[in-house]
PDB file of N, CA and C in Angstrom:
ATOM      1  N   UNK A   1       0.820  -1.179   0.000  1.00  0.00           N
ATOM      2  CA  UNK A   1       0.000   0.000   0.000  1.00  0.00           C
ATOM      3  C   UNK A   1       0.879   1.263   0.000  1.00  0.00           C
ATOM      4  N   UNK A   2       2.080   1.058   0.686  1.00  0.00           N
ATOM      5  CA  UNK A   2       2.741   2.084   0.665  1.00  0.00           C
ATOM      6  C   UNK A   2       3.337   2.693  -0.555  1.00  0.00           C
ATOM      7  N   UNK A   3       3.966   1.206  -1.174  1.00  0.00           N
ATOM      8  CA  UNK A   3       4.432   1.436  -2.697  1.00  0.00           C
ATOM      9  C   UNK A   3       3.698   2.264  -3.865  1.00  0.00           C
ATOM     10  N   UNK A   4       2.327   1.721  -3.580  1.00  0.00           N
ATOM     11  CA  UNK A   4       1.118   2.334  -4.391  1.00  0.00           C
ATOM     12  C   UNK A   4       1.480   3.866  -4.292  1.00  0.00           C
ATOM     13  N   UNK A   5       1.386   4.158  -2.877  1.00  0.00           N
ATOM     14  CA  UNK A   5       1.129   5.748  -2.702  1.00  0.00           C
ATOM     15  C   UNK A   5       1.937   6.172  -2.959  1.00  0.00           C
ATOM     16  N   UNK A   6       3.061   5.883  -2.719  1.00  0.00           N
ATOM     17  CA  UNK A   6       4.765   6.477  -3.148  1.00  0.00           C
ATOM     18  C   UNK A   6       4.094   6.831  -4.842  1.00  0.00           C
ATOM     19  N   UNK A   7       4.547   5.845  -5.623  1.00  0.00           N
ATOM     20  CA  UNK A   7       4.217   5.873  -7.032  1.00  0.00           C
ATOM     21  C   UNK A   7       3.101   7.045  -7.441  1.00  0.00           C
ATOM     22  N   UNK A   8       1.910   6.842  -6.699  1.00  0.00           N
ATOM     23  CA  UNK A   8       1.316   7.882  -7.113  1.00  0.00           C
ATOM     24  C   UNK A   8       1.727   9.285  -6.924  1.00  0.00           C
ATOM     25  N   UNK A   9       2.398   9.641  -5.767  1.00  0.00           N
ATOM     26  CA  UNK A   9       2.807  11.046  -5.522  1.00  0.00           C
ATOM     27  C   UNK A   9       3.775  11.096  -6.659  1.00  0.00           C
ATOM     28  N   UNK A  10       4.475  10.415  -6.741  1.00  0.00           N
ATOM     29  CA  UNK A  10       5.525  10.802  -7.714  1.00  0.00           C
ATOM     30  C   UNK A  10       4.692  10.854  -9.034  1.00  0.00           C
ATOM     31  N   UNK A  11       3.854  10.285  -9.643  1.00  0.00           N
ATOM     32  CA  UNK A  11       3.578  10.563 -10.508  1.00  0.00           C
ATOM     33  C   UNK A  11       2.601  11.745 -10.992  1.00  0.00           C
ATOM     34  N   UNK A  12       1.954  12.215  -9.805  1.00  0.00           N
ATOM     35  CA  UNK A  12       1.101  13.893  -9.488  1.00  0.00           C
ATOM     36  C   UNK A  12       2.439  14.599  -9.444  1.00  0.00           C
ATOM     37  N   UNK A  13       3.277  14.750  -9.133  1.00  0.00           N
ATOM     38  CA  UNK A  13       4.606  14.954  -9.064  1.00  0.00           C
ATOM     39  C   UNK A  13       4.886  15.598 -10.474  1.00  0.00           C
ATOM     40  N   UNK A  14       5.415  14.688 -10.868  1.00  0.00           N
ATOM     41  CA  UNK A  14       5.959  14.913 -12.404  1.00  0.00           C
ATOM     42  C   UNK A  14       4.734  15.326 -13.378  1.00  0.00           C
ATOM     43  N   UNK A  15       3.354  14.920 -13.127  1.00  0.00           N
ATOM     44  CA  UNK A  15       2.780  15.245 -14.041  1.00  0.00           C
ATOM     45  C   UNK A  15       2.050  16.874 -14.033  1.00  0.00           C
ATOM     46  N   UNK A  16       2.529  17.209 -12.930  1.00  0.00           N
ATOM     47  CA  UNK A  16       2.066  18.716 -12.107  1.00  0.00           C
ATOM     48  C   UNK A  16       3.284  19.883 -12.288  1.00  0.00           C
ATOM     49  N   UNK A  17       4.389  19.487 -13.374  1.00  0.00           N
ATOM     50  CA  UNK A  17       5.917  20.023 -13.287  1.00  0.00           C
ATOM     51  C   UNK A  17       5.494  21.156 -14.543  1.00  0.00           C
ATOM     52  N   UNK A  18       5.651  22.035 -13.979  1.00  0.00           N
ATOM     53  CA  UNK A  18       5.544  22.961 -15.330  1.00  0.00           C
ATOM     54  C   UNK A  18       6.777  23.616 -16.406  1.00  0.00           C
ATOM     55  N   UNK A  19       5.865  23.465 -17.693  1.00  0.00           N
ATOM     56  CA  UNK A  19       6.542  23.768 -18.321  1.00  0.00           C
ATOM     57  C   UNK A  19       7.660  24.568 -18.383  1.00  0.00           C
ATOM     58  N   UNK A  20       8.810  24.541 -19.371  1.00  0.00           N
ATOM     59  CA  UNK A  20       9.732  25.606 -19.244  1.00  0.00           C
ATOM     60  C   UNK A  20       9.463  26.664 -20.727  1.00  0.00           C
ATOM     61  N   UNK A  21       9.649  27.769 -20.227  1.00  0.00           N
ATOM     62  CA  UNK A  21       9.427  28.525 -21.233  1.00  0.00           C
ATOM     63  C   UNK A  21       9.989  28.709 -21.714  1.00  0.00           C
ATOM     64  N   UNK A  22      10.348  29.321 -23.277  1.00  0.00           N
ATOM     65  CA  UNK A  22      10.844  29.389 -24.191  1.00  0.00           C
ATOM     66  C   UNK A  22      11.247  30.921 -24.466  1.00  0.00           C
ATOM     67  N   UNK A  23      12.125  31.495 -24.947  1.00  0.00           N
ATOM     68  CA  UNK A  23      12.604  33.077 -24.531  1.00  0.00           C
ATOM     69  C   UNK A  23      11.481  33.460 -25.880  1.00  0.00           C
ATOM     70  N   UNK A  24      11.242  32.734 -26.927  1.00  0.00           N
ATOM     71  CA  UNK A  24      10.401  33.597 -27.923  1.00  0.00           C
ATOM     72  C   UNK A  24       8.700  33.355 -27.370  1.00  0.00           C
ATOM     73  N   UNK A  25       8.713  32.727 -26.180  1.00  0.00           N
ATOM     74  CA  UNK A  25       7.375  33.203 -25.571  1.00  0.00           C
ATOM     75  C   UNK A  25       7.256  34.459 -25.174  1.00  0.00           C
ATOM     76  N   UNK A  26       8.306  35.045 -24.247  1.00  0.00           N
ATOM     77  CA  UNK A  26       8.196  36.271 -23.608  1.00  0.00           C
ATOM     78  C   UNK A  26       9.103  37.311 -24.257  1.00  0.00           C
ATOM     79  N   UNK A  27       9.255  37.041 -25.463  1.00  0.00           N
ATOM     80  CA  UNK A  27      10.138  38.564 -26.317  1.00  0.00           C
ATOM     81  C   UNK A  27       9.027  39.406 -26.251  1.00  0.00           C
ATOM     82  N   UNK A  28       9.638  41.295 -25.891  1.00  0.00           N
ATOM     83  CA  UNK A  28       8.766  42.080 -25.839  1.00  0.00           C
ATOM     84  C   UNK A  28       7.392  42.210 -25.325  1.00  0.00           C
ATOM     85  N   UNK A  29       7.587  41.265 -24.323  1.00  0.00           N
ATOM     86  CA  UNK A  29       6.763  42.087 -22.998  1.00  0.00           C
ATOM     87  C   UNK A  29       7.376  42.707 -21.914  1.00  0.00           C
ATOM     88  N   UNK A  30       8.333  43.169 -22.111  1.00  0.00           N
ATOM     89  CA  UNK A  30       8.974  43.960 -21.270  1.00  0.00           C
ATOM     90  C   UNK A  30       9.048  45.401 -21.789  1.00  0.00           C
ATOM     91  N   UNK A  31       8.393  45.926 -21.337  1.00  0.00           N
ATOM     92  CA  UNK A  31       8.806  47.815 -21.782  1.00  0.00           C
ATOM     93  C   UNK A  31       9.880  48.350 -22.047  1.00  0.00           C
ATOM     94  N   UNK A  32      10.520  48.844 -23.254  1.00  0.00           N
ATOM     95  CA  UNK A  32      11.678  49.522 -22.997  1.00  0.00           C
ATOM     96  C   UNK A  32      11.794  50.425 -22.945  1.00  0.00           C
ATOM     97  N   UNK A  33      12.842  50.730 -21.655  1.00  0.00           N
ATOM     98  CA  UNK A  33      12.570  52.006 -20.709  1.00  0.00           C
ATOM     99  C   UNK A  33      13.137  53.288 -20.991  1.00  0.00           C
ATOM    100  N   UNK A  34      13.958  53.089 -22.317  1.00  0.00           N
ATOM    101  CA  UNK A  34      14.782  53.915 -22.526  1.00  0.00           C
ATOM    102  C   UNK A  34      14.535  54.722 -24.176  1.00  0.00           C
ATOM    103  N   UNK A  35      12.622  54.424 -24.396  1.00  0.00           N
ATOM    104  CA  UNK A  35      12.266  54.612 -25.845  1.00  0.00           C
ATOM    105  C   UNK A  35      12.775  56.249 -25.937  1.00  0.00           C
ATOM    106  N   UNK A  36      13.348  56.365 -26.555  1.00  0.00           N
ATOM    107  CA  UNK A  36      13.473  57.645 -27.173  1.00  0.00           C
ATOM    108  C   UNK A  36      14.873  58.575 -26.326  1.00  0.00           C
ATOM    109  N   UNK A  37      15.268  58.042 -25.708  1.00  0.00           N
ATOM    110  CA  UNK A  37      16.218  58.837 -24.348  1.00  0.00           C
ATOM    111  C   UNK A  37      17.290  57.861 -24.823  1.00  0.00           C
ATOM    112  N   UNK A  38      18.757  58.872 -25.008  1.00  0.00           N
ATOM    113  CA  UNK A  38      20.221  58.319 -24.642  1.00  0.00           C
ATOM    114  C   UNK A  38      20.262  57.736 -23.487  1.00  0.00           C
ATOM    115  N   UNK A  39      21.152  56.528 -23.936  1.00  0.00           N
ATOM    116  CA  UNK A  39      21.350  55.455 -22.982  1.00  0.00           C
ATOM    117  C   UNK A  39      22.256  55.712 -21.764  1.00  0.00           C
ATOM    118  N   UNK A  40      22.895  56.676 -21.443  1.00  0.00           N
ATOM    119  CA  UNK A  40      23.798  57.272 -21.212  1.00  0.00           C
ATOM    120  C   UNK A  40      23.093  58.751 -19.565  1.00  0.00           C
ATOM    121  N   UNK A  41      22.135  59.184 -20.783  1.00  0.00           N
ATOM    122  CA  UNK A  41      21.200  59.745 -19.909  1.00  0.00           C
ATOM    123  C   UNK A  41      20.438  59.248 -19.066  1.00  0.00           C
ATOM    124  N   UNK A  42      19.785  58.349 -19.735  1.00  0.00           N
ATOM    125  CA  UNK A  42      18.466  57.332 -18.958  1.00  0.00           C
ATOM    126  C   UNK A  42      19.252  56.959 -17.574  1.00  0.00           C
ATOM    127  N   UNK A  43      20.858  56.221 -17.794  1.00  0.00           N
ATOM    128  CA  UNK A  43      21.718  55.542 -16.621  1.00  0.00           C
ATOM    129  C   UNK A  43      21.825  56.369 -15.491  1.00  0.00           C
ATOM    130  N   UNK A  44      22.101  57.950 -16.172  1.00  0.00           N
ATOM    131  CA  UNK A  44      22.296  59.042 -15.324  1.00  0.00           C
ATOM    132  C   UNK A  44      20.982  59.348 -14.408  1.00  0.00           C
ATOM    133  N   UNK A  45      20.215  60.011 -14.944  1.00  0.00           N
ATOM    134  CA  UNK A  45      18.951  60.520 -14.270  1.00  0.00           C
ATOM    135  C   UNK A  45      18.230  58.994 -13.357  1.00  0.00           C
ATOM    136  N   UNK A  46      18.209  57.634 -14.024  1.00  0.00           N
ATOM    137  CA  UNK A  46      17.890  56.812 -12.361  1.00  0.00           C
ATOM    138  C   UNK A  46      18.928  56.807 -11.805  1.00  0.00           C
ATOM    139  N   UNK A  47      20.430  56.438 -11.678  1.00  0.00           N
ATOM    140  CA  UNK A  47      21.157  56.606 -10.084  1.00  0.00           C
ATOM    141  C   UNK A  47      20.632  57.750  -9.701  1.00  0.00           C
ATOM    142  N   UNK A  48      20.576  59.463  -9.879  1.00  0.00           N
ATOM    143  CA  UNK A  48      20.011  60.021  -9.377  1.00  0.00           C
ATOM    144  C   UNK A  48      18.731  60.082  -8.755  1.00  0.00           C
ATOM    145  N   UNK A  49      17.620  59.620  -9.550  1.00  0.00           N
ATOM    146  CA  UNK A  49      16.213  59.014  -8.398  1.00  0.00           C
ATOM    147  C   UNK A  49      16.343  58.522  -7.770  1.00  0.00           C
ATOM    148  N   UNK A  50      17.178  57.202  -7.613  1.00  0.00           N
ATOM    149  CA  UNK A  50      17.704  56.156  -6.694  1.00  0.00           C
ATOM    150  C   UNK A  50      18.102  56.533  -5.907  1.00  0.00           C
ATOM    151  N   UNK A  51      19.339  57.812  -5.855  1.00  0.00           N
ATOM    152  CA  UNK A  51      19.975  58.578  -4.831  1.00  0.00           C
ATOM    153  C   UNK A  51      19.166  59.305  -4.088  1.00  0.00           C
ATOM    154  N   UNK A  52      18.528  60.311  -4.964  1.00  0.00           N
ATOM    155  CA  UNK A  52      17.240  60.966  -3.953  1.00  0.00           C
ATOM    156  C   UNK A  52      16.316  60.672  -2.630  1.00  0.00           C
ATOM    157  N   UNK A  53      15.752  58.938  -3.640  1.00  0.00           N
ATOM    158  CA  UNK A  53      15.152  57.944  -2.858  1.00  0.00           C
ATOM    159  C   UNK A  53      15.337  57.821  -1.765  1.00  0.00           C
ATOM    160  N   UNK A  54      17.134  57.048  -1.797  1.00  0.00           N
ATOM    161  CA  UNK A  54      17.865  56.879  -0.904  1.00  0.00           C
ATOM    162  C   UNK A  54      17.933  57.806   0.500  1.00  0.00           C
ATOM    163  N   UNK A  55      18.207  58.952  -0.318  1.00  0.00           N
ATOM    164  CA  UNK A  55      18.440  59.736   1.005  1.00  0.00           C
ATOM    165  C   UNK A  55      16.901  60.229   1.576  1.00  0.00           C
ATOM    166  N   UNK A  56      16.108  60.472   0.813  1.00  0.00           N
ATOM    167  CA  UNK A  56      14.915  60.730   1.568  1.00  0.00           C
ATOM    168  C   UNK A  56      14.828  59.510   2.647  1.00  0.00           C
ATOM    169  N   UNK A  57      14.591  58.394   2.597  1.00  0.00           N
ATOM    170  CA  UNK A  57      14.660  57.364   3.022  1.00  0.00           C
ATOM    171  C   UNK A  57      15.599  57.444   4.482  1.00  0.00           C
ATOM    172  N   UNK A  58      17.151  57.946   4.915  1.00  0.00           N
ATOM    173  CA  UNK A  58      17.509  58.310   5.785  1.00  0.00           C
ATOM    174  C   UNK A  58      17.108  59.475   6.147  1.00  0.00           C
ATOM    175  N   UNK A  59      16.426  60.215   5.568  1.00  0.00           N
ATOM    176  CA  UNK A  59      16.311  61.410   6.638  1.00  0.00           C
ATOM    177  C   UNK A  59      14.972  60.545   7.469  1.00  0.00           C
ATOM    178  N   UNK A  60      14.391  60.076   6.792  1.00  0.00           N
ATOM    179  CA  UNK A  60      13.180  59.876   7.710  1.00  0.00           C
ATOM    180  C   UNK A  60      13.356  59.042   8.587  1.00  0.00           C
ATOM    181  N   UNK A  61      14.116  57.975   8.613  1.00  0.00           N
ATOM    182  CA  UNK A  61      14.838  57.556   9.774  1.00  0.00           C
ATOM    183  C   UNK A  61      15.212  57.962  11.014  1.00  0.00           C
ATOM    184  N   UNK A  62      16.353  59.091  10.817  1.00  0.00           N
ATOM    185  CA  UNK A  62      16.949  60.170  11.320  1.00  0.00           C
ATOM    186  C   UNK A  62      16.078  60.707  12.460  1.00  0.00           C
TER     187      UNK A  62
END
């Protein structure tokens, strides 16, 4: 009886394993964040939000 049940879990198991996806499933659903803006700029202006963030973040600590 035990064997039975073993077998069955394993086989809800494997038959419950999900798929792996494929990268041309999910091409371009990701936004790109940088439509129209130098790449260069875009890098610049978020560390700066990030930084802002940041420090707002310790003052309120503080």
């Amino acid at each position: 009886m035990i064997s039975h049940a073993t077998k069955l879990v394993k086989r809800e198991t494997v038959t419950h394993k999900k798929p792996q996806r494929q990268w041309l499933d999910i091409a371009g659903n990701a936004p790109y964040p940088m439509l129209g803006e130098n790449a260069q700029e875009w890098v610049t202006r978020t560390r700066g939000e990030s930084q802002q963030h940041r420090d707002r973040l310790e003052t309120l600590a503080n």
